[in-house]
PDB file of N, CA and C in Angstrom:
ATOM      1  N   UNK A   1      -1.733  38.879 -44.318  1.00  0.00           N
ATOM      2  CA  UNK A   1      -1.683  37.454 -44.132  1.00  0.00           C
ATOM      3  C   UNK A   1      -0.647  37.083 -43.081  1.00  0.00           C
ATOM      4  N   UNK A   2      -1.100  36.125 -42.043  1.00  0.00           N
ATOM      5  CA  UNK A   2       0.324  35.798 -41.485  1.00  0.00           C
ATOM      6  C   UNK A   2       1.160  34.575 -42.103  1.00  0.00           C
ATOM      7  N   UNK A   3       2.050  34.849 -41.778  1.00  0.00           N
ATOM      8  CA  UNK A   3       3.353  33.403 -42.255  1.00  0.00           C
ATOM      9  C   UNK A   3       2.528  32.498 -41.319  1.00  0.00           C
ATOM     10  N   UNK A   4       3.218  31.321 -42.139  1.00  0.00           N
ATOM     11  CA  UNK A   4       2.732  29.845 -42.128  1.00  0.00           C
ATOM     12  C   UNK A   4       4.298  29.456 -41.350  1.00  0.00           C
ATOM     13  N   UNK A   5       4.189  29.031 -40.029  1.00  0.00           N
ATOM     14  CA  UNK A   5       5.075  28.946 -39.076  1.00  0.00           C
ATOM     15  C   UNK A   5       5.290  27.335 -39.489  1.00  0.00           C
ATOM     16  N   UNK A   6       6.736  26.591 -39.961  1.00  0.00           N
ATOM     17  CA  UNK A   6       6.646  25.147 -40.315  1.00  0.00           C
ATOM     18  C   UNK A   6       7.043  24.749 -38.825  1.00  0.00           C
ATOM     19  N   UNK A   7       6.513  23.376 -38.795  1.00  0.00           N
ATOM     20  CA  UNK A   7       6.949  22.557 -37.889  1.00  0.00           C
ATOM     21  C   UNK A   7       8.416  22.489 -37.571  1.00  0.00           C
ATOM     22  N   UNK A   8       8.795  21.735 -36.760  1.00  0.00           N
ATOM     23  CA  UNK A   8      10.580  21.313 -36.959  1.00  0.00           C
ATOM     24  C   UNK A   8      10.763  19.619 -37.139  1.00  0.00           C
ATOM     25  N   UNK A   9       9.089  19.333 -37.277  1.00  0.00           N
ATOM     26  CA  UNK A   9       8.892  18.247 -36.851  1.00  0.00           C
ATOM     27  C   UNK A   9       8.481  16.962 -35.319  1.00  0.00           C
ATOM     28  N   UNK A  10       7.965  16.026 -35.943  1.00  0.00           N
ATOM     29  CA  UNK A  10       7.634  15.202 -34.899  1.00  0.00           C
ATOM     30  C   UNK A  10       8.977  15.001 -33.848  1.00  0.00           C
ATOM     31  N   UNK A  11       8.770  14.594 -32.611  1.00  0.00           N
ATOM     32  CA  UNK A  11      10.055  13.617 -31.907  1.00  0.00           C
ATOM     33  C   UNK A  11       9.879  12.679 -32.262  1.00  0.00           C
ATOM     34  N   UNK A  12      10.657  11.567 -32.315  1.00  0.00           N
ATOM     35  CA  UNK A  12      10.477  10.174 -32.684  1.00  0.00           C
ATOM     36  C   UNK A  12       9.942   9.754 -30.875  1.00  0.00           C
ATOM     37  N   UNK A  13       9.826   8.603 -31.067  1.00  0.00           N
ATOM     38  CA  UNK A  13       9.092   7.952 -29.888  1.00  0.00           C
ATOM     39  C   UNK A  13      10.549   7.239 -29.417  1.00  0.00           C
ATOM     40  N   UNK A  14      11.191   6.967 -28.259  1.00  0.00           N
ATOM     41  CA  UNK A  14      12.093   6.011 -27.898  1.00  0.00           C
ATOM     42  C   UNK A  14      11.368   4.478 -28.188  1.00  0.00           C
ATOM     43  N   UNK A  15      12.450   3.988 -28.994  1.00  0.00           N
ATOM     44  CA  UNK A  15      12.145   2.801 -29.363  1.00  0.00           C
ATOM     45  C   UNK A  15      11.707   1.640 -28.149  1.00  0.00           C
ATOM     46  N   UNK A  16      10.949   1.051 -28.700  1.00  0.00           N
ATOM     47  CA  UNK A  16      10.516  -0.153 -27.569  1.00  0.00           C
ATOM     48  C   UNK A  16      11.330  -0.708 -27.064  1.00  0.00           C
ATOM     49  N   UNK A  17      11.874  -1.479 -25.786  1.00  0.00           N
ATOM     50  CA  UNK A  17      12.699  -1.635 -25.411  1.00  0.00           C
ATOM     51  C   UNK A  17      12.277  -3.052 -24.253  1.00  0.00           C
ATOM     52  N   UNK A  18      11.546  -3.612 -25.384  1.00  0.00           N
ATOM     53  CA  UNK A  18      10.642  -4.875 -24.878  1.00  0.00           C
ATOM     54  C   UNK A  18      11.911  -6.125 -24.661  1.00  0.00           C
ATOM     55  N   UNK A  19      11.610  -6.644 -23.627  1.00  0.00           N
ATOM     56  CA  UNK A  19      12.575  -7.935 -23.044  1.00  0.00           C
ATOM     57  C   UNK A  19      12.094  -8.962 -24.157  1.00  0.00           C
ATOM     58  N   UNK A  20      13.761  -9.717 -24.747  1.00  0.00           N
ATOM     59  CA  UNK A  20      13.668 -10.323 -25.490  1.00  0.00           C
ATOM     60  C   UNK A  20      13.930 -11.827 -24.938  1.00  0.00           C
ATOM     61  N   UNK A  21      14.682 -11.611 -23.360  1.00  0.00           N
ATOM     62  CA  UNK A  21      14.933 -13.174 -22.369  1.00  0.00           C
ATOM     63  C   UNK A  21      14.436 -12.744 -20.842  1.00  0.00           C
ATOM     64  N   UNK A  22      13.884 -13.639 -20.482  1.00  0.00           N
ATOM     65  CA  UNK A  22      13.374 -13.304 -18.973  1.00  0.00           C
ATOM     66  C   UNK A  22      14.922 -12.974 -18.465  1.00  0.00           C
ATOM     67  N   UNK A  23      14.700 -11.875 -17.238  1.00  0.00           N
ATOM     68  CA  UNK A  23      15.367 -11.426 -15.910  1.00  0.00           C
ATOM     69  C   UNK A  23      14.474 -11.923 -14.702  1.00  0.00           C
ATOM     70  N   UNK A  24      14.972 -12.322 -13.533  1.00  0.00           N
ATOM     71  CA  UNK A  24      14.303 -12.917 -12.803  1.00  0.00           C
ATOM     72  C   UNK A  24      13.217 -12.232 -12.304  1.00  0.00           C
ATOM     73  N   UNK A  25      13.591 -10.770 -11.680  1.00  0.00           N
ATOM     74  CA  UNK A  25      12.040  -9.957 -11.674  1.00  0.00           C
ATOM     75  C   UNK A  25      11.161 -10.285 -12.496  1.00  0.00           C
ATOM     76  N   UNK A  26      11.200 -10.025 -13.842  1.00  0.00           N
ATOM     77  CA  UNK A  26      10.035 -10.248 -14.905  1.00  0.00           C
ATOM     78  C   UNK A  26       9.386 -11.848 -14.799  1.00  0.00           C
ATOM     79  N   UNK A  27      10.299 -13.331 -14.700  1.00  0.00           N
ATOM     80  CA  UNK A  27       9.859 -13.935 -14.371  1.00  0.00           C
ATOM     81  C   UNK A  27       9.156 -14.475 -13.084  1.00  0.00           C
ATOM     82  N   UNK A  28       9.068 -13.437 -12.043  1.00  0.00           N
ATOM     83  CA  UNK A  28       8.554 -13.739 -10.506  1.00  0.00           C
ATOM     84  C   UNK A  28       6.964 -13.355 -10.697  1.00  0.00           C
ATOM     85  N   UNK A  29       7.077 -12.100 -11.867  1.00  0.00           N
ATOM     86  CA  UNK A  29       6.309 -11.056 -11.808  1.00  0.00           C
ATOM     87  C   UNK A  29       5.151 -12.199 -12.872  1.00  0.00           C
ATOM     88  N   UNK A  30       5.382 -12.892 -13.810  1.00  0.00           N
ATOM     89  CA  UNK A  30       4.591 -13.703 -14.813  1.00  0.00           C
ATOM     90  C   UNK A  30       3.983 -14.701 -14.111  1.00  0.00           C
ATOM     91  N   UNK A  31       4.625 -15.255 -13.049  1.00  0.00           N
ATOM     92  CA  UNK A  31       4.358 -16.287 -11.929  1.00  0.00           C
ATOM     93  C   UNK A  31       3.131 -15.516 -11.118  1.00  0.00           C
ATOM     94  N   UNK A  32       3.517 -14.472 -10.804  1.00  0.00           N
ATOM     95  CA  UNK A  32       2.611 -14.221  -9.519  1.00  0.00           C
ATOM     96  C   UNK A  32       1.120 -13.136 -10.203  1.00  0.00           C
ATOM     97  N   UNK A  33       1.356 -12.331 -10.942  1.00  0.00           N
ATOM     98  CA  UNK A  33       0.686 -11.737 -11.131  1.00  0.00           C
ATOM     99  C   UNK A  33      -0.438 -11.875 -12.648  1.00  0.00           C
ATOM    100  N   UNK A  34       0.089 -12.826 -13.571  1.00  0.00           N
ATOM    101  CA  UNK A  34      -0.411 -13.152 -14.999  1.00  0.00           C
ATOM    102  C   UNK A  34      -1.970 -14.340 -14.145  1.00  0.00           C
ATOM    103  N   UNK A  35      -1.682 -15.237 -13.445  1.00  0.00           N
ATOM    104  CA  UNK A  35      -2.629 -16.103 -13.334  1.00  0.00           C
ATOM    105  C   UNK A  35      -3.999 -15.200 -12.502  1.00  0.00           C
ATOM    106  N   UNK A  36      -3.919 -14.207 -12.367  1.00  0.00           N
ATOM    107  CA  UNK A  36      -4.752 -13.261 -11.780  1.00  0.00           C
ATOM    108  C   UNK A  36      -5.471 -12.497 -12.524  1.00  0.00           C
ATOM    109  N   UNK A  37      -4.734 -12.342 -13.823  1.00  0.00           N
ATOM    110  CA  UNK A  37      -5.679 -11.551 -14.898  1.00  0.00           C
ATOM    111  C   UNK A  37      -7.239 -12.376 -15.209  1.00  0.00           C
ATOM    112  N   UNK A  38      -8.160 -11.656 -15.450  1.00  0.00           N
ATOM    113  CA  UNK A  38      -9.266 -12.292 -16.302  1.00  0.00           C
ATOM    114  C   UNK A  38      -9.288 -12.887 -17.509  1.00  0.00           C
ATOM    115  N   UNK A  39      -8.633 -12.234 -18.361  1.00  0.00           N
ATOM    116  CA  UNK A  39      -8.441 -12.769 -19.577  1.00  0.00           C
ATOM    117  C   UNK A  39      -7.166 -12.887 -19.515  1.00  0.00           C
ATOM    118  N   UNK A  40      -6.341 -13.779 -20.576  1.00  0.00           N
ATOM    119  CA  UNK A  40      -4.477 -14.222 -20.807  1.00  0.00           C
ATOM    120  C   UNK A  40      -5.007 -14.315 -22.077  1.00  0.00           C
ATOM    121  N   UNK A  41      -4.074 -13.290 -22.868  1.00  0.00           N
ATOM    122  CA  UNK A  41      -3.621 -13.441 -24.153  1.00  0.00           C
ATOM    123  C   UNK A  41      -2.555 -13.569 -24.347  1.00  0.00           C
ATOM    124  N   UNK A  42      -1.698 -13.665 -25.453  1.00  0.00           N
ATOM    125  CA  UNK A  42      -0.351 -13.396 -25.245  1.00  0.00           C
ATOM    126  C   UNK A  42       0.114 -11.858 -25.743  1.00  0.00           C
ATOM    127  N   UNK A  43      -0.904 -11.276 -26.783  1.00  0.00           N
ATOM    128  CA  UNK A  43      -0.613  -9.608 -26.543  1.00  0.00           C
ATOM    129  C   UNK A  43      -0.706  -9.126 -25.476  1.00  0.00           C
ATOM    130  N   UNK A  44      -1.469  -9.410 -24.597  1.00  0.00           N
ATOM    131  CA  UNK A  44      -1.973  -8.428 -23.287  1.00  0.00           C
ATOM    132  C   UNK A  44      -0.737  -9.265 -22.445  1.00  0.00           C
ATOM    133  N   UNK A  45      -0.600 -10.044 -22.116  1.00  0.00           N
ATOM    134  CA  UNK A  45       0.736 -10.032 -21.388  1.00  0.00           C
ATOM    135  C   UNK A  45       2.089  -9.844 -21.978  1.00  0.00           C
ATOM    136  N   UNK A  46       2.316  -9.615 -23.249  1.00  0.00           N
ATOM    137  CA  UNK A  46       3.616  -8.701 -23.843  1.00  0.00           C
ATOM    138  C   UNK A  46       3.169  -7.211 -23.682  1.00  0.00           C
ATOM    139  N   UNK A  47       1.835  -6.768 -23.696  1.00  0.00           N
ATOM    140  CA  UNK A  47       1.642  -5.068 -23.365  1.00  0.00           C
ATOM    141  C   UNK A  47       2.155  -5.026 -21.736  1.00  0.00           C
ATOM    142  N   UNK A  48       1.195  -5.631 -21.392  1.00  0.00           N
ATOM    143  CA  UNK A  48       1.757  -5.187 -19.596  1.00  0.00           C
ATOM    144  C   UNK A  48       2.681  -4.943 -18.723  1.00  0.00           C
ATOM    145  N   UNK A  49       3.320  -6.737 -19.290  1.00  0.00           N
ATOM    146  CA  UNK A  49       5.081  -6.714 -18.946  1.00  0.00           C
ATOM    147  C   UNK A  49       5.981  -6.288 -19.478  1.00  0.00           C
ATOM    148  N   UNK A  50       5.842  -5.962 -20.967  1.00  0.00           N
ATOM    149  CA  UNK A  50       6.398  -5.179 -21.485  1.00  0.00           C
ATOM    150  C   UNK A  50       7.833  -6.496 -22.141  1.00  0.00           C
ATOM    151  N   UNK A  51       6.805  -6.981 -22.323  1.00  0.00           N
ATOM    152  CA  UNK A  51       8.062  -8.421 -23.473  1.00  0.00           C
ATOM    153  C   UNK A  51       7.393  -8.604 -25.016  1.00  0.00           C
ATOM    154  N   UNK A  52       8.522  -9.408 -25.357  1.00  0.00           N
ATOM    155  CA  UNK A  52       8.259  -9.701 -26.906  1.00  0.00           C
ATOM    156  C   UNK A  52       6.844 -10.799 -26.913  1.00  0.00           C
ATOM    157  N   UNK A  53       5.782 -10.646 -28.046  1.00  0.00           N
ATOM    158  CA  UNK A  53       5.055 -11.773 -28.101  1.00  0.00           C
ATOM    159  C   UNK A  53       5.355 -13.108 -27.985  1.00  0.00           C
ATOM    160  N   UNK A  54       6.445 -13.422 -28.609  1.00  0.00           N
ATOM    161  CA  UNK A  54       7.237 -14.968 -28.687  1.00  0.00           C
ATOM    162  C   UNK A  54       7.520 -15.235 -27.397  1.00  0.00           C
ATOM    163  N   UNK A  55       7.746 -14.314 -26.419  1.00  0.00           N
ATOM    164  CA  UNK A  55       8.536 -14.558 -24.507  1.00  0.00           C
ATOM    165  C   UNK A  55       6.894 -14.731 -24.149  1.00  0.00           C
ATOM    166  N   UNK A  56       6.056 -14.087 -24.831  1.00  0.00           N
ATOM    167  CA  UNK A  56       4.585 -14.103 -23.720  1.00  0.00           C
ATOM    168  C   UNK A  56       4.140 -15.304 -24.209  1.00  0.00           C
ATOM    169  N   UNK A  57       4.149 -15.668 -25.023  1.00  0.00           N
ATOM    170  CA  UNK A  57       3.688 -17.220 -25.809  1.00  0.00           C
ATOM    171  C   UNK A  57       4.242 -18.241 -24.851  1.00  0.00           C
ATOM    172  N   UNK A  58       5.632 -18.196 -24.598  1.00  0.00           N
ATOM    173  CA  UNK A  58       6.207 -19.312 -23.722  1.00  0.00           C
ATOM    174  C   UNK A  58       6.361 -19.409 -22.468  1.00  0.00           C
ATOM    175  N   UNK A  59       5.618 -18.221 -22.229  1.00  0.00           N
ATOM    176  CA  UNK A  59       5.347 -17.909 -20.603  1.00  0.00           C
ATOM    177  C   UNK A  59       4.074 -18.690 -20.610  1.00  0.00           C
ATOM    178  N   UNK A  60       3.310 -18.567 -20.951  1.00  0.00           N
ATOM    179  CA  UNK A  60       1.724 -18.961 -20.925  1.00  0.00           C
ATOM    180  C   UNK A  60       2.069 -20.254 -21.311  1.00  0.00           C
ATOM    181  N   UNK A  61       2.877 -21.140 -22.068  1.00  0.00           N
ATOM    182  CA  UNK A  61       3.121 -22.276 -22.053  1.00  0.00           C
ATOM    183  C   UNK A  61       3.119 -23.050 -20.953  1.00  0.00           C
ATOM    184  N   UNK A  62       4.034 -22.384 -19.889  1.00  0.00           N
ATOM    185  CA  UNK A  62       4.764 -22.631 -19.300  1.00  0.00           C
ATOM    186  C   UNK A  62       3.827 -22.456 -17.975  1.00  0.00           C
ATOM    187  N   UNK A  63       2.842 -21.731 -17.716  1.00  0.00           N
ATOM    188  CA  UNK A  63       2.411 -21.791 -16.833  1.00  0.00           C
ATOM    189  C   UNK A  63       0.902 -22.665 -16.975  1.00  0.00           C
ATOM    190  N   UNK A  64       0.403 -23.102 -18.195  1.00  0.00           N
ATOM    191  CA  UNK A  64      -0.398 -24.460 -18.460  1.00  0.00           C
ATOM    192  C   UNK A  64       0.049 -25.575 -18.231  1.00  0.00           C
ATOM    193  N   UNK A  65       1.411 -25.910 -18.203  1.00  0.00           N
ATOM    194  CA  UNK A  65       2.146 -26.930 -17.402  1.00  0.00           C
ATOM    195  C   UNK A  65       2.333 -26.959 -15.957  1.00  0.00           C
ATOM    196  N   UNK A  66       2.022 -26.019 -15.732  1.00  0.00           N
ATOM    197  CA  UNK A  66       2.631 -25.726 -13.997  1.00  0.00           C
ATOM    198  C   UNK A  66       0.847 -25.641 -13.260  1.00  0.00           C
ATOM    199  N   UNK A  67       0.027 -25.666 -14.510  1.00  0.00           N
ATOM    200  CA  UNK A  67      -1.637 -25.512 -13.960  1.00  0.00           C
ATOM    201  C   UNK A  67      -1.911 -24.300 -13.075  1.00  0.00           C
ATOM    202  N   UNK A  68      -1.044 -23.595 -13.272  1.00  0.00           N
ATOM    203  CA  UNK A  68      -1.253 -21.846 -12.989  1.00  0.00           C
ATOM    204  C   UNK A  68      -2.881 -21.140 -13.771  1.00  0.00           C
ATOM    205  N   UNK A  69      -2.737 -21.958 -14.757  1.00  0.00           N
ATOM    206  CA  UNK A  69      -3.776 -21.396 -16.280  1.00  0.00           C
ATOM    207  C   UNK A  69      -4.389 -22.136 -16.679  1.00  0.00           C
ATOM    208  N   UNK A  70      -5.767 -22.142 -16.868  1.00  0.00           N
ATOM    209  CA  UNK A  70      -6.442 -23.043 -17.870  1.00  0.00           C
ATOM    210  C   UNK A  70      -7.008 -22.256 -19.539  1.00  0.00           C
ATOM    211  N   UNK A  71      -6.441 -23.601 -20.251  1.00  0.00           N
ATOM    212  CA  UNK A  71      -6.678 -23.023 -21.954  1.00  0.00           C
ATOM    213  C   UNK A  71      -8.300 -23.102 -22.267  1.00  0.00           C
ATOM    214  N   UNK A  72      -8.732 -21.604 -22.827  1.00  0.00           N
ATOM    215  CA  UNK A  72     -10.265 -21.280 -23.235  1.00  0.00           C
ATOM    216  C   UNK A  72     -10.731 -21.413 -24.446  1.00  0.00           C
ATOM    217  N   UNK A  73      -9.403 -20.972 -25.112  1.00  0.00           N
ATOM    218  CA  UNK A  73      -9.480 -21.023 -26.746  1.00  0.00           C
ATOM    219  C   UNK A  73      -8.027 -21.266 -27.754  1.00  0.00           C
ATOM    220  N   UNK A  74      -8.435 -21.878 -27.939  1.00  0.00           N
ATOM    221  CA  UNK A  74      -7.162 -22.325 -29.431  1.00  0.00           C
ATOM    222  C   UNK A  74      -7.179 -22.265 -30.732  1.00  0.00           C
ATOM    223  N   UNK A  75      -7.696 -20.823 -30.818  1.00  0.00           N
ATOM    224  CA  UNK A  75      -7.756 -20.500 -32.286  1.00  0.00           C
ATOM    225  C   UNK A  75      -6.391 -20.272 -32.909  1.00  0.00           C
ATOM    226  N   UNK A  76      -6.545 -20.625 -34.523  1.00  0.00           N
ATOM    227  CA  UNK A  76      -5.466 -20.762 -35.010  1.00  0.00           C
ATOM    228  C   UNK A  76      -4.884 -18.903 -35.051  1.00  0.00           C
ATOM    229  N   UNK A  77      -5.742 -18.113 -34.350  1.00  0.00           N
ATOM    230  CA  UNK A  77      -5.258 -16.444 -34.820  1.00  0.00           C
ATOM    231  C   UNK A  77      -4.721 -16.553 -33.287  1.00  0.00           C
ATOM    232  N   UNK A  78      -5.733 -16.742 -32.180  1.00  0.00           N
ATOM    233  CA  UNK A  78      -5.554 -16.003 -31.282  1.00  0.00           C
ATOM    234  C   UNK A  78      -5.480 -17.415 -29.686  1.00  0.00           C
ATOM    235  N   UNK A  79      -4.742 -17.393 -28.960  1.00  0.00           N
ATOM    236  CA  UNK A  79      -5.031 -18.351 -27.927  1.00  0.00           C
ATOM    237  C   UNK A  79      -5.306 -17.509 -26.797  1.00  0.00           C
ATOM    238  N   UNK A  80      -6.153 -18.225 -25.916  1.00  0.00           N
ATOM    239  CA  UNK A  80      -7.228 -17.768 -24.919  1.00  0.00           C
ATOM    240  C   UNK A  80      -6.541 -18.210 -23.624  1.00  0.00           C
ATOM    241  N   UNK A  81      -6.502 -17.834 -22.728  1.00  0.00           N
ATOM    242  CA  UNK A  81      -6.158 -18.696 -21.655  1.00  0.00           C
ATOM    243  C   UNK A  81      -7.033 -18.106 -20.509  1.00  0.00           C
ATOM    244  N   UNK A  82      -7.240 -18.260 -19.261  1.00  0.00           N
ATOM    245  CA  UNK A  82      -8.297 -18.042 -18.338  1.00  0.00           C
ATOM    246  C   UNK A  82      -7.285 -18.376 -16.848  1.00  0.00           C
ATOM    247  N   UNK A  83      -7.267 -17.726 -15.523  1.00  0.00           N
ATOM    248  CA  UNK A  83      -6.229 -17.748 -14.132  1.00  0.00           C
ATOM    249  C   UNK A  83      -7.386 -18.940 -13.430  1.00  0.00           C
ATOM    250  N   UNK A  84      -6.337 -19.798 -12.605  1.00  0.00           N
ATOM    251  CA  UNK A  84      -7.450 -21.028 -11.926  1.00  0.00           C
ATOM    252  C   UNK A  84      -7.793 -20.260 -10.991  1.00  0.00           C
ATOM    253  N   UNK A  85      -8.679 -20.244 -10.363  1.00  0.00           N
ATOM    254  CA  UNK A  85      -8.974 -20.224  -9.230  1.00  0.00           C
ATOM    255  C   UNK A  85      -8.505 -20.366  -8.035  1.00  0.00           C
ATOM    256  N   UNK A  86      -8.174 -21.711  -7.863  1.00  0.00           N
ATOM    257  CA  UNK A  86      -6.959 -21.872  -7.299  1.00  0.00           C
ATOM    258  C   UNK A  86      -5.799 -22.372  -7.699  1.00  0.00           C
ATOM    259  N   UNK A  87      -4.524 -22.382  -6.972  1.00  0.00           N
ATOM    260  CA  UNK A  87      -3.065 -22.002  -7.444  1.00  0.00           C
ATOM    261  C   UNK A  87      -2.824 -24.236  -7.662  1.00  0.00           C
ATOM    262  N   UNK A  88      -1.878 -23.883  -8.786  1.00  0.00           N
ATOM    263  CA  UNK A  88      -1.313 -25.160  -9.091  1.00  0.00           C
ATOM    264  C   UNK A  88      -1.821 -26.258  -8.322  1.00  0.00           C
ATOM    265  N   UNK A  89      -0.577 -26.134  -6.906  1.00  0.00           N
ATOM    266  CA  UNK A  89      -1.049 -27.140  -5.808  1.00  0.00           C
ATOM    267  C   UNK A  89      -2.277 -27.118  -5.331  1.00  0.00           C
ATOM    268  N   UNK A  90      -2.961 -26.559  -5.186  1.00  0.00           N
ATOM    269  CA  UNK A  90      -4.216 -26.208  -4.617  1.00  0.00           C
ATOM    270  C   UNK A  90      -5.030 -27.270  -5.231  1.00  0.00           C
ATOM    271  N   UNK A  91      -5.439 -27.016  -6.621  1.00  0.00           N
ATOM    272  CA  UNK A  91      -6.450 -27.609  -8.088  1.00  0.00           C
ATOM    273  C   UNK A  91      -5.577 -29.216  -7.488  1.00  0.00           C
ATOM    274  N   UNK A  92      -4.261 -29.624  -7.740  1.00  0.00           N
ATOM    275  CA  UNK A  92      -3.687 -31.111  -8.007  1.00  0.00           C
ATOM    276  C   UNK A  92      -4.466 -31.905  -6.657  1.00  0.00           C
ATOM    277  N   UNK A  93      -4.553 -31.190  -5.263  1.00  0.00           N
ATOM    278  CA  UNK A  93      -4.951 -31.749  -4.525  1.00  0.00           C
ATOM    279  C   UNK A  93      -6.233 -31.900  -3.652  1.00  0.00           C
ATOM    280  N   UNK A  94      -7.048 -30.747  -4.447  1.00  0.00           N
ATOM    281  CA  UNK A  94      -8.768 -31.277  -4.408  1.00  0.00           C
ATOM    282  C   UNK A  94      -8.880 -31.871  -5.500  1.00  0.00           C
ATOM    283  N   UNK A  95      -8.625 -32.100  -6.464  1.00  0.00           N
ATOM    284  CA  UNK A  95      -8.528 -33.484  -7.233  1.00  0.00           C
ATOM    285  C   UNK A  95      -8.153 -34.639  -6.688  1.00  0.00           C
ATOM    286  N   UNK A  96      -7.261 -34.589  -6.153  1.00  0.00           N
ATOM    287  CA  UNK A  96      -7.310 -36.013  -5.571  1.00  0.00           C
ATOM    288  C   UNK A  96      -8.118 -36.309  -4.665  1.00  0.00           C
ATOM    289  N   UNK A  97      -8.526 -35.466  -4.047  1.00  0.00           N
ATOM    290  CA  UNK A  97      -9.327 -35.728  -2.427  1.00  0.00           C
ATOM    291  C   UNK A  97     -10.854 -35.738  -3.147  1.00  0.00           C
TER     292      UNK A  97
END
């Protein structure tokens, strides 16, 4: 029979080390590159950028005010958001015209 060789065990994983307050990179990076996605969740932009859900929640707030984003869905589980087409200024002023 051969011996049963034990493990020494798993490594642990380095703990997440997800941004809990914007740094200005991360906020240039939510500005320029989030309104480009197809879909905006707020998991998929805490996976990407690598922030807390609660920072991706108020990012996406924050850029429905600024009309970066238009809202798709407002479910009470999950909110939807969708990139304009065109950028803030862009949308405010073929609206007016």
């Amino acid at each position: 029979m051969v011996k049963k060789k034990w493990s020494k065990g798993k490594a642990q994983d380095k703990l997440c080390q997800h941004l809990l307050l914007f740094d200005k990179a991360t906020h240039n990076r939510v500005c320029k590159e989030v309104p480009n996605y197809k879909l905006i969740t707020p998991a998929e932009v805490a996976k990407r950028l690598k922030i807390h859900s609660s920072l991706a929640k108020a990012a996406l707030q924050g850029l429905l005010s600024k009309r970066l984003t238009k809202l798709v869905s407002n479910h009470k589980v999950e909110v939807s958001y969708t990139g304009n087409t065109m950028g803030g200024d862009a949308l405010a002023a073929g609206e007016n015209a």
